[in-house]
PDB file of N, CA and C in Angstrom:
ATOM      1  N   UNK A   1       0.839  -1.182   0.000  1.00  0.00           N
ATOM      2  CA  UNK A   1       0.000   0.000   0.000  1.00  0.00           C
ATOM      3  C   UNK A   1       0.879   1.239   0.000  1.00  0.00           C
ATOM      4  N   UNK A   2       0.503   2.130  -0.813  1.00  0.00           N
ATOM      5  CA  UNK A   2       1.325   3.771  -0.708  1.00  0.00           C
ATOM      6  C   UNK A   2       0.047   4.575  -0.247  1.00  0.00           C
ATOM      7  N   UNK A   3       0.637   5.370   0.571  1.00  0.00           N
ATOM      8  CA  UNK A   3      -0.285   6.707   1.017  1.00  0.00           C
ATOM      9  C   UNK A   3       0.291   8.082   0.456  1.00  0.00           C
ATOM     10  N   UNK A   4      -0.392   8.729   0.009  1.00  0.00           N
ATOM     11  CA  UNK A   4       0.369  10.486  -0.246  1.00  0.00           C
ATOM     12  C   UNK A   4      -0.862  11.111   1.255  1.00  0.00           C
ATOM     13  N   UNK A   5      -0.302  11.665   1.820  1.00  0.00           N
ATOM     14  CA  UNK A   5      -0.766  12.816   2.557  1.00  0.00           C
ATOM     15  C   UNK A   5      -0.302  14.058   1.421  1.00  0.00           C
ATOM     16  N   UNK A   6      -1.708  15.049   1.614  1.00  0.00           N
ATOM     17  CA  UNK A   6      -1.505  16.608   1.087  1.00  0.00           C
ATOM     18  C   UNK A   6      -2.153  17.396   1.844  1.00  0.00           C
ATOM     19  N   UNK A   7      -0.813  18.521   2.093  1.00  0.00           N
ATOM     20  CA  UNK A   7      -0.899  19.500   2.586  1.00  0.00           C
ATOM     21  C   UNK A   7      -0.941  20.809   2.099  1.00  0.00           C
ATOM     22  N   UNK A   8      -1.894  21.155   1.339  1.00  0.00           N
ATOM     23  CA  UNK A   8      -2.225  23.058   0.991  1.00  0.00           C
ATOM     24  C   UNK A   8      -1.896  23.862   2.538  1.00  0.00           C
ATOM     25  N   UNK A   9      -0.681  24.487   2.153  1.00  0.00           N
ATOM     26  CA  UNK A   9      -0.434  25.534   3.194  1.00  0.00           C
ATOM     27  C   UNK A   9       0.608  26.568   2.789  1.00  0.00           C
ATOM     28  N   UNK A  10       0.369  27.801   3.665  1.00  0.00           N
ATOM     29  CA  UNK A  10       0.969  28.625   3.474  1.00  0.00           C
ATOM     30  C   UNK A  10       2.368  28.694   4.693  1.00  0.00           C
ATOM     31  N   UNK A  11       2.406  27.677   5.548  1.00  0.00           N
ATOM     32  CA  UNK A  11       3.294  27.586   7.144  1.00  0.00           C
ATOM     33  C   UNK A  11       4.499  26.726   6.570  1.00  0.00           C
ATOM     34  N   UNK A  12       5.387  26.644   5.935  1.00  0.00           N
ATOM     35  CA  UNK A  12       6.098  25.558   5.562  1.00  0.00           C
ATOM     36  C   UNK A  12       7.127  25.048   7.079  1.00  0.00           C
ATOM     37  N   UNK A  13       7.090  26.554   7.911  1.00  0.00           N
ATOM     38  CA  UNK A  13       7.711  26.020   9.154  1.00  0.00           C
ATOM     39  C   UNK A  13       7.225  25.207   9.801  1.00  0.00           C
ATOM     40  N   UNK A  14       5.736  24.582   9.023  1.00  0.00           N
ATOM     41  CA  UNK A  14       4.973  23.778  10.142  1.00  0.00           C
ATOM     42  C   UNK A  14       5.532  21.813   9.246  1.00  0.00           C
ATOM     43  N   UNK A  15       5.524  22.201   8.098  1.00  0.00           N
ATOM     44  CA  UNK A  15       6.077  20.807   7.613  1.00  0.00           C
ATOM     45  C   UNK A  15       6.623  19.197   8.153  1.00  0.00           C
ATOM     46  N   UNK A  16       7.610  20.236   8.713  1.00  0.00           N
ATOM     47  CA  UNK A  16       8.377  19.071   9.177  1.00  0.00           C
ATOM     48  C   UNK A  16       8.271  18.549  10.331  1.00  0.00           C
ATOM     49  N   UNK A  17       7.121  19.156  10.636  1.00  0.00           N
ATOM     50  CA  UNK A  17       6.704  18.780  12.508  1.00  0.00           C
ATOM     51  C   UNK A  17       5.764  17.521  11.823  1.00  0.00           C
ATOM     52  N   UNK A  18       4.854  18.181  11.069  1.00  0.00           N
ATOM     53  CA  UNK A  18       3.938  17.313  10.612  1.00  0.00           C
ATOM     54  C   UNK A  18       4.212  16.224   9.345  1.00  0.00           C
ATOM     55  N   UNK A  19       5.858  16.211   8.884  1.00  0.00           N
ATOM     56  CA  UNK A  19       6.252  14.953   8.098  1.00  0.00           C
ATOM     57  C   UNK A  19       6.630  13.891   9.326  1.00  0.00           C
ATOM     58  N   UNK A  20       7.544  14.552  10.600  1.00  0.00           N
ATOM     59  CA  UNK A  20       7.910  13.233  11.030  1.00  0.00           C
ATOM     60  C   UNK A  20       6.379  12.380  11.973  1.00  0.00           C
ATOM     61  N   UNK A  21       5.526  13.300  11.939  1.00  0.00           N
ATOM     62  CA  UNK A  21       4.022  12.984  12.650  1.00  0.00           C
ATOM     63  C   UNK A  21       3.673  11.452  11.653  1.00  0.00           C
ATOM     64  N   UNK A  22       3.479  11.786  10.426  1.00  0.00           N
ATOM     65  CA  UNK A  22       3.078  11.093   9.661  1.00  0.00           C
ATOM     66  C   UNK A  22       3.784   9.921   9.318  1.00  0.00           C
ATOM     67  N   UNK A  23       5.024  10.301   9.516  1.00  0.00           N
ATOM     68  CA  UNK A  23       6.401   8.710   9.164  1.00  0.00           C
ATOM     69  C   UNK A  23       6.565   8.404  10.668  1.00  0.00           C
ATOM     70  N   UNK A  24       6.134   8.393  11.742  1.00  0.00           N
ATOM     71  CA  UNK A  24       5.666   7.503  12.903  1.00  0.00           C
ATOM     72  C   UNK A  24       4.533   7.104  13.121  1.00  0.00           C
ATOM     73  N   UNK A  25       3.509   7.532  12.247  1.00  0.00           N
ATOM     74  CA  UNK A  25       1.928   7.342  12.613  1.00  0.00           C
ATOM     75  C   UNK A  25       1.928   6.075  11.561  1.00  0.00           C
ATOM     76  N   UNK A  26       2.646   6.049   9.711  1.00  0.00           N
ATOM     77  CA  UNK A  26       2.391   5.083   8.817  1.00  0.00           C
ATOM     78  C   UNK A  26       3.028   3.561   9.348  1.00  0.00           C
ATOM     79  N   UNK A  27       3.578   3.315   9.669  1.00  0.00           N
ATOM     80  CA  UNK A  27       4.596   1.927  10.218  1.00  0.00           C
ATOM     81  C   UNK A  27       5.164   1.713   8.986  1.00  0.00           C
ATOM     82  N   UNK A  28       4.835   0.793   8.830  1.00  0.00           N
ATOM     83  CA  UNK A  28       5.979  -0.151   7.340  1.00  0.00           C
ATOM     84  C   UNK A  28       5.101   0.422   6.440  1.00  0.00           C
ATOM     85  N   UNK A  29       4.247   1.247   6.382  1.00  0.00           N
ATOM     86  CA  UNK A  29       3.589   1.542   4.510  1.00  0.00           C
ATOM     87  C   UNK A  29       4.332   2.346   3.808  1.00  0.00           C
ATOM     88  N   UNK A  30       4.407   2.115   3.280  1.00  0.00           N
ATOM     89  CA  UNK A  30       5.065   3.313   1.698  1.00  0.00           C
ATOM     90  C   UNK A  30       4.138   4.380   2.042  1.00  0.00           C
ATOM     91  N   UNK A  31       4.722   5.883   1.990  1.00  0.00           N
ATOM     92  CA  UNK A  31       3.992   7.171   2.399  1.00  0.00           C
ATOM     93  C   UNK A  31       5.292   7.840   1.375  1.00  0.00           C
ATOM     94  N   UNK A  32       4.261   9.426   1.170  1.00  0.00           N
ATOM     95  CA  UNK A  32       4.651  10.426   1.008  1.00  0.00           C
ATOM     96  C   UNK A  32       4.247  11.443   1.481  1.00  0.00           C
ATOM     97  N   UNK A  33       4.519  12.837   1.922  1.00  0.00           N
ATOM     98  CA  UNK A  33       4.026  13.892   2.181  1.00  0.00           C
ATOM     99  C   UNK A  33       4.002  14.861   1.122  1.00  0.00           C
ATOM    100  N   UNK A  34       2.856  15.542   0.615  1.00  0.00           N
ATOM    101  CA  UNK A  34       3.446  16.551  -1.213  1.00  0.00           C
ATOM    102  C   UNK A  34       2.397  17.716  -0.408  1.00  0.00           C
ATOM    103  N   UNK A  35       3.404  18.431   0.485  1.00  0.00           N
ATOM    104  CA  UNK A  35       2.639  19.901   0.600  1.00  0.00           C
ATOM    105  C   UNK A  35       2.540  21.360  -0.707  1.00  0.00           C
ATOM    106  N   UNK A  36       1.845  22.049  -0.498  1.00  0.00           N
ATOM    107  CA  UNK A  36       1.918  22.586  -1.622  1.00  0.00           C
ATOM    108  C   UNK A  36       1.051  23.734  -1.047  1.00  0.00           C
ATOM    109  N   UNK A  37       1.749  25.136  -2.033  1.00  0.00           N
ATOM    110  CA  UNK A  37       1.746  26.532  -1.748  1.00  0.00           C
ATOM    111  C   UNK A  37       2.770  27.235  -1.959  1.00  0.00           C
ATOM    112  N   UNK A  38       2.963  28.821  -1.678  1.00  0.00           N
ATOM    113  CA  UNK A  38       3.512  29.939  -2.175  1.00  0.00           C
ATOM    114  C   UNK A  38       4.774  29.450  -1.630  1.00  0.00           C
ATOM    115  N   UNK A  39       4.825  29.362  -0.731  1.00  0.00           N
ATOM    116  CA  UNK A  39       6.548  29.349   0.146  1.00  0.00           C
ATOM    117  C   UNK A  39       7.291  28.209   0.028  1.00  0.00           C
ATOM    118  N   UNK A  40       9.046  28.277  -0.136  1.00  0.00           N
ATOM    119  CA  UNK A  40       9.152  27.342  -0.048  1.00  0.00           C
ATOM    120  C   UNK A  40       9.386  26.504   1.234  1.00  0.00           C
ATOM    121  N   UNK A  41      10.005  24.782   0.959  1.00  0.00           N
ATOM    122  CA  UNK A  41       9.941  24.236   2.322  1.00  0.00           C
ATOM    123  C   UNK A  41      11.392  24.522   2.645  1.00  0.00           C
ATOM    124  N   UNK A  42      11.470  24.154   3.904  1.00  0.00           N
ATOM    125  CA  UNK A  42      12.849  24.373   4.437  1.00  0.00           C
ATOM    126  C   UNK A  42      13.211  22.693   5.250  1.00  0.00           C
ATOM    127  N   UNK A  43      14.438  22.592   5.778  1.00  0.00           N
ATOM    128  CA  UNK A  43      14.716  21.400   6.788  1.00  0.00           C
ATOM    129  C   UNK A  43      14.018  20.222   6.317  1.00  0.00           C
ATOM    130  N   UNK A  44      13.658  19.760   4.862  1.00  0.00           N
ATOM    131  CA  UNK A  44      13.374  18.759   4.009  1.00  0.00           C
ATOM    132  C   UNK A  44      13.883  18.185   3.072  1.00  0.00           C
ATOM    133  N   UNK A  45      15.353  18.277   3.011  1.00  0.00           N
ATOM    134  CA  UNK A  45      16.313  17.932   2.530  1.00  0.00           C
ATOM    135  C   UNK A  45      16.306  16.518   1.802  1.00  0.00           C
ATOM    136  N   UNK A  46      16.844  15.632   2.755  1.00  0.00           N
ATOM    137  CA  UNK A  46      16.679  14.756   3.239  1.00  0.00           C
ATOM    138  C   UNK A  46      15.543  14.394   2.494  1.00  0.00           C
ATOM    139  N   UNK A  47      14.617  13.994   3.227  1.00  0.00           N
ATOM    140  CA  UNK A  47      12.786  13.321   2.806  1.00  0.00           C
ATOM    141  C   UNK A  47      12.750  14.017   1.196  1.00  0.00           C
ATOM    142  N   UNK A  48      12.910  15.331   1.018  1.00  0.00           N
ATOM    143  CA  UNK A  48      12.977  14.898  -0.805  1.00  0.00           C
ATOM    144  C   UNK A  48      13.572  14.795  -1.816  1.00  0.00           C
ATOM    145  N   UNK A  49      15.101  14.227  -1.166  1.00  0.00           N
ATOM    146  CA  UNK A  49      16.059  13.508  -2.534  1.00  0.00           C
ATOM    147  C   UNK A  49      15.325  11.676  -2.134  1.00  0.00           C
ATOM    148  N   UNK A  50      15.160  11.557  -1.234  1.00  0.00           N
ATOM    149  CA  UNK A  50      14.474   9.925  -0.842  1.00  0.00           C
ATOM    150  C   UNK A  50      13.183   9.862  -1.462  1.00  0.00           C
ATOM    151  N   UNK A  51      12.585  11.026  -2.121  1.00  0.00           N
ATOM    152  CA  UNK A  51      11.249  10.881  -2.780  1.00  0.00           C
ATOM    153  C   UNK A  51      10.200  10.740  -1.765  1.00  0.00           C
ATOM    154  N   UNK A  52      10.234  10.912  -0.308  1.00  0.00           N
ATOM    155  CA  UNK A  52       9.461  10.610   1.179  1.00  0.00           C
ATOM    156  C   UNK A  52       8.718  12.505   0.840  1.00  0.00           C
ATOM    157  N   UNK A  53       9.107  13.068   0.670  1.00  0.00           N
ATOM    158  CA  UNK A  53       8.370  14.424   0.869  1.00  0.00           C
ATOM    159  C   UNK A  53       8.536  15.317  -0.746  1.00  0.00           C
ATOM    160  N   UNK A  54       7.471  16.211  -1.153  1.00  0.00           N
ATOM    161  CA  UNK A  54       7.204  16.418  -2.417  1.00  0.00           C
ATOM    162  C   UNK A  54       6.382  17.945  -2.177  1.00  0.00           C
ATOM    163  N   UNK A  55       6.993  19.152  -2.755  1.00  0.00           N
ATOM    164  CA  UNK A  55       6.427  20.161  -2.987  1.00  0.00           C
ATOM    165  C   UNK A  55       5.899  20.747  -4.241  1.00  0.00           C
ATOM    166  N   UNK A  56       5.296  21.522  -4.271  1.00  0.00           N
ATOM    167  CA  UNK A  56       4.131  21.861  -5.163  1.00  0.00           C
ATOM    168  C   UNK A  56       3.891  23.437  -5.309  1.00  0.00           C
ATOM    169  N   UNK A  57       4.998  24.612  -5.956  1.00  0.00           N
ATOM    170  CA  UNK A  57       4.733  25.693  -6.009  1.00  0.00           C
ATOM    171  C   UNK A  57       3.656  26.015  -6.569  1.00  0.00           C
ATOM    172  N   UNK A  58       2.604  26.960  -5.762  1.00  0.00           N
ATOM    173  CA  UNK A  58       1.388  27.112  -6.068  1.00  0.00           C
ATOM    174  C   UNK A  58       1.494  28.358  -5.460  1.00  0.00           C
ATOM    175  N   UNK A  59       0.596  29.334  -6.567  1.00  0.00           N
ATOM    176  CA  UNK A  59      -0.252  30.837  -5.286  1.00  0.00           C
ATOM    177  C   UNK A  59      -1.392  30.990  -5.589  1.00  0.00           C
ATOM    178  N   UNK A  60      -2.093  30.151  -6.082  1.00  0.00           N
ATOM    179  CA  UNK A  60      -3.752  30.417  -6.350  1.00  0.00           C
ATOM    180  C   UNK A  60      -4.554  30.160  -5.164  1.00  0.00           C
ATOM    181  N   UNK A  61      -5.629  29.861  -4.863  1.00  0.00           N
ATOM    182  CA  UNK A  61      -6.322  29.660  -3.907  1.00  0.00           C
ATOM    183  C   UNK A  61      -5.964  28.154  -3.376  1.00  0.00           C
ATOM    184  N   UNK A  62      -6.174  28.128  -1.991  1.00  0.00           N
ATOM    185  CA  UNK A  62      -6.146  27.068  -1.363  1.00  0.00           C
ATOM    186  C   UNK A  62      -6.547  25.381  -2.096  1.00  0.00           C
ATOM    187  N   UNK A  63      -7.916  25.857  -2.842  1.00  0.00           N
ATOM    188  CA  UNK A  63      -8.358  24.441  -3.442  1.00  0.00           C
ATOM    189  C   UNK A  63      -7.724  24.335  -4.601  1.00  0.00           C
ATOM    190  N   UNK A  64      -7.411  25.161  -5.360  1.00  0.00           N
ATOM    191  CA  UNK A  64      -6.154  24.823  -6.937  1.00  0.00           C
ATOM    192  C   UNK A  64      -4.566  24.171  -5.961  1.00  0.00           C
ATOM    193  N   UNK A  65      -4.316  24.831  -5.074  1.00  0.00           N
ATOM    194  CA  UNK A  65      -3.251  24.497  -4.392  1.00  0.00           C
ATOM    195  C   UNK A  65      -3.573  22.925  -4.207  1.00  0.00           C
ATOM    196  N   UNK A  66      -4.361  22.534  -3.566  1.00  0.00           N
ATOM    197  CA  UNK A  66      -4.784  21.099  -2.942  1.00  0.00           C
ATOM    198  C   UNK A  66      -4.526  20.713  -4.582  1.00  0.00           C
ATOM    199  N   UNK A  67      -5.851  20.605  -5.447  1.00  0.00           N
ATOM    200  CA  UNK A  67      -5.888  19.843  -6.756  1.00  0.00           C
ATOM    201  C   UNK A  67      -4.218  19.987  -7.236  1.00  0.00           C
ATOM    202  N   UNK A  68      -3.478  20.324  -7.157  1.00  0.00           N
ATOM    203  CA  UNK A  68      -2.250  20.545  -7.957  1.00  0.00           C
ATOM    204  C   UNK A  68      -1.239  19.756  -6.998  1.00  0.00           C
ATOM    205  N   UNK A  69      -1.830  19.340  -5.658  1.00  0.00           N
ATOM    206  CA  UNK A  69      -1.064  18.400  -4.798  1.00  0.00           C
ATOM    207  C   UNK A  69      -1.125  17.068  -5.477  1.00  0.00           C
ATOM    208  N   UNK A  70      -2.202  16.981  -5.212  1.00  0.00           N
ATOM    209  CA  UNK A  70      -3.120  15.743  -5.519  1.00  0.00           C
ATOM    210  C   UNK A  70      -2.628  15.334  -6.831  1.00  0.00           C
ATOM    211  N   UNK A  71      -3.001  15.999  -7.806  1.00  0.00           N
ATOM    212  CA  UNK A  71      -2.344  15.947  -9.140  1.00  0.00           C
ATOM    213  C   UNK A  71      -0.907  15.321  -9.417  1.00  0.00           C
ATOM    214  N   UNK A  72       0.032  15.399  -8.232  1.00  0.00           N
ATOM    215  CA  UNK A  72       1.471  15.202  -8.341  1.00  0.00           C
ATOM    216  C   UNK A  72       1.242  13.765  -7.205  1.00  0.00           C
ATOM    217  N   UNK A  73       0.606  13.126  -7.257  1.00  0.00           N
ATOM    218  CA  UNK A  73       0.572  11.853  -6.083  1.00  0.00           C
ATOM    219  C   UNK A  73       0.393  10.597  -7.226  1.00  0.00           C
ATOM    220  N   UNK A  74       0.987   9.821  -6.614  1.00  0.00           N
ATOM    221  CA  UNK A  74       1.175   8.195  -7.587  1.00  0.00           C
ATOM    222  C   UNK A  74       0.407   7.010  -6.496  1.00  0.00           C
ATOM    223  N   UNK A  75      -0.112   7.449  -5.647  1.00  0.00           N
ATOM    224  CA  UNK A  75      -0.667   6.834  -4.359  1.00  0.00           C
ATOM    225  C   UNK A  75      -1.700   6.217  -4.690  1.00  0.00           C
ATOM    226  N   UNK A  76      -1.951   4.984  -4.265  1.00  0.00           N
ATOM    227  CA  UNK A  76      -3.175   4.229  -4.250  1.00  0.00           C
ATOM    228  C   UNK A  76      -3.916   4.919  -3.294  1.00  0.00           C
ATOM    229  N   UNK A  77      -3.608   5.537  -2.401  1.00  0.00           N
ATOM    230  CA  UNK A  77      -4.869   6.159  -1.225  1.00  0.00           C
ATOM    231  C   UNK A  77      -4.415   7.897  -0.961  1.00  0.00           C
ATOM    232  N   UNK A  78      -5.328   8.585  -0.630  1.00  0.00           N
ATOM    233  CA  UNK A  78      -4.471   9.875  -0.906  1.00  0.00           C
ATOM    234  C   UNK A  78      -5.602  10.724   0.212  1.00  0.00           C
ATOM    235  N   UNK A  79      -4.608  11.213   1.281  1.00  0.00           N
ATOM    236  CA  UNK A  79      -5.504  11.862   2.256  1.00  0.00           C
ATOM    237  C   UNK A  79      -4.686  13.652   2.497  1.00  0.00           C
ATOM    238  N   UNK A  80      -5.607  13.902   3.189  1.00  0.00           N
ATOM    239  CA  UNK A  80      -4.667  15.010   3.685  1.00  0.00           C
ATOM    240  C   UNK A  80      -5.164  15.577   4.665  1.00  0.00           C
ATOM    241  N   UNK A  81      -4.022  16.940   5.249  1.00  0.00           N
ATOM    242  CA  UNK A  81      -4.489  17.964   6.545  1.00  0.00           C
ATOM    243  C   UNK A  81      -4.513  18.631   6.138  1.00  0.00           C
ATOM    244  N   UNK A  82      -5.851  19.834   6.280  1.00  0.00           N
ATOM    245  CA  UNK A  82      -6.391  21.125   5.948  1.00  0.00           C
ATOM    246  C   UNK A  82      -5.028  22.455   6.684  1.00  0.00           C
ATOM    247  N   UNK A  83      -4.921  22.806   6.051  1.00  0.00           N
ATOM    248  CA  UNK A  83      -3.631  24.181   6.598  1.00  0.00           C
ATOM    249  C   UNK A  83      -4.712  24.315   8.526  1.00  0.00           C
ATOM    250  N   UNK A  84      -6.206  24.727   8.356  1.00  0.00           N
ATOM    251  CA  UNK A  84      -6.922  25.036   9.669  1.00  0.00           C
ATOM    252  C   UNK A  84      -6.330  24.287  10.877  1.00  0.00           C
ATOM    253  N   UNK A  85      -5.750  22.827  10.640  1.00  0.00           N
ATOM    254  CA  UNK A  85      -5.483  22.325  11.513  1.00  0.00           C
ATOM    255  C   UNK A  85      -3.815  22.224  12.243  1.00  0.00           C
ATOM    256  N   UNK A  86      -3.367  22.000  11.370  1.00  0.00           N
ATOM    257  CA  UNK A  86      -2.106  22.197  11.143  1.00  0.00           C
ATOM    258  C   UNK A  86      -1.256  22.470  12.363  1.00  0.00           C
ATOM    259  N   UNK A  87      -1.812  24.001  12.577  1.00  0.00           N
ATOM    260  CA  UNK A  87      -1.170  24.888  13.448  1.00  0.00           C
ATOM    261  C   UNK A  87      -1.209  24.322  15.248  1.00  0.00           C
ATOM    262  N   UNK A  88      -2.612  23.615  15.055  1.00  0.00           N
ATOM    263  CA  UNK A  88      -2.600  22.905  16.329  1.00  0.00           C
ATOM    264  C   UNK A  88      -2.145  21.374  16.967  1.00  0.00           C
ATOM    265  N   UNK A  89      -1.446  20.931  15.750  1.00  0.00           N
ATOM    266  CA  UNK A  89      -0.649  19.584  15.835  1.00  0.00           C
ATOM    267  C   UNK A  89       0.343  19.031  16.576  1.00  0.00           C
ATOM    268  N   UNK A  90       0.280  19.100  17.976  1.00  0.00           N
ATOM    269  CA  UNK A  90       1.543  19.012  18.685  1.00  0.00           C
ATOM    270  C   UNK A  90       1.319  17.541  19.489  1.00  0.00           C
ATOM    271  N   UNK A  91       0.651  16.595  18.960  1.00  0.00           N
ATOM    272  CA  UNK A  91       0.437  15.042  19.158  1.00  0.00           C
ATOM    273  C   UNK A  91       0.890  14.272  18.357  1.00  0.00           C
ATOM    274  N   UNK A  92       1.140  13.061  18.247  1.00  0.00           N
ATOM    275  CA  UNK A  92       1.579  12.476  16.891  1.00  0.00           C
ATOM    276  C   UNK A  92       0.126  11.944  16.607  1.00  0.00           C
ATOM    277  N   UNK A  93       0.329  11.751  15.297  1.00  0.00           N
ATOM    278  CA  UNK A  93      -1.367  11.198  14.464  1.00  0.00           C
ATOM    279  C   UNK A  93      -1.444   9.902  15.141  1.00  0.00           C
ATOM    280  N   UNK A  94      -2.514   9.292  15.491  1.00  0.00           N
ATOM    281  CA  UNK A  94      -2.646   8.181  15.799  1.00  0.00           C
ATOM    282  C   UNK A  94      -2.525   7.144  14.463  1.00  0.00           C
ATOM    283  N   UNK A  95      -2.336   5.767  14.889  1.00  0.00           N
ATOM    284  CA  UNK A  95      -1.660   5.052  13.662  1.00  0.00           C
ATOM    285  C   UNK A  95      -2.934   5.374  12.613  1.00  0.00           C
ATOM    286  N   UNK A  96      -2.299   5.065  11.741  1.00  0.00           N
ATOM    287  CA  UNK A  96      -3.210   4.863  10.429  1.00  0.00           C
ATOM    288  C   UNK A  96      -3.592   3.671   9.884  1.00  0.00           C
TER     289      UNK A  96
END
């Protein structure tokens, strides 16, 4: 199984709180994270020469941002976190 998580946001400082959330919440599944928006990411080095994390320059509205995530995913299952929540993420996701 592969998962893409997408993230439409404008916080890229929030990224990497919420990539390693997601690569302890998946266990052994194949995952990606493909956030996407105006800014770029930072401290994601790493996760996207490994193809684990995937950005998406976008400045249109939030939902072209999302569709243009989505658009760039090879995932059999494809979920995501709304930017609204984001900011309040200081738990790890429960498993998936």
């Amino acid at each position: 199984m592969h998962l893409s998580i997408v993230i439409p946001s404008i916080n890229p400082d929030r990224w990497k709180n919420i990539f390693n959330q997601v690569k302890n919440s998946v266990g052994s599944y194949n995952f990606d994270v493909i956030c996407s928006g105006p800014n770029l990411p930072f401290g994601l080095e790493e996760e996207t020469r490994n193809g684990s994390f995937k950005y998406v320059e976008d400045y249109g509205c939030p939902s072209r941002s999302f569709q243009r995530a989505v658009e760039n995913s090879k995932a059999e299952y494809i979920s995501f976190i709304p930017r609204s929540i984001a900011p309040w993420m200081k738990e790890p996701l429960m498993k998936l």
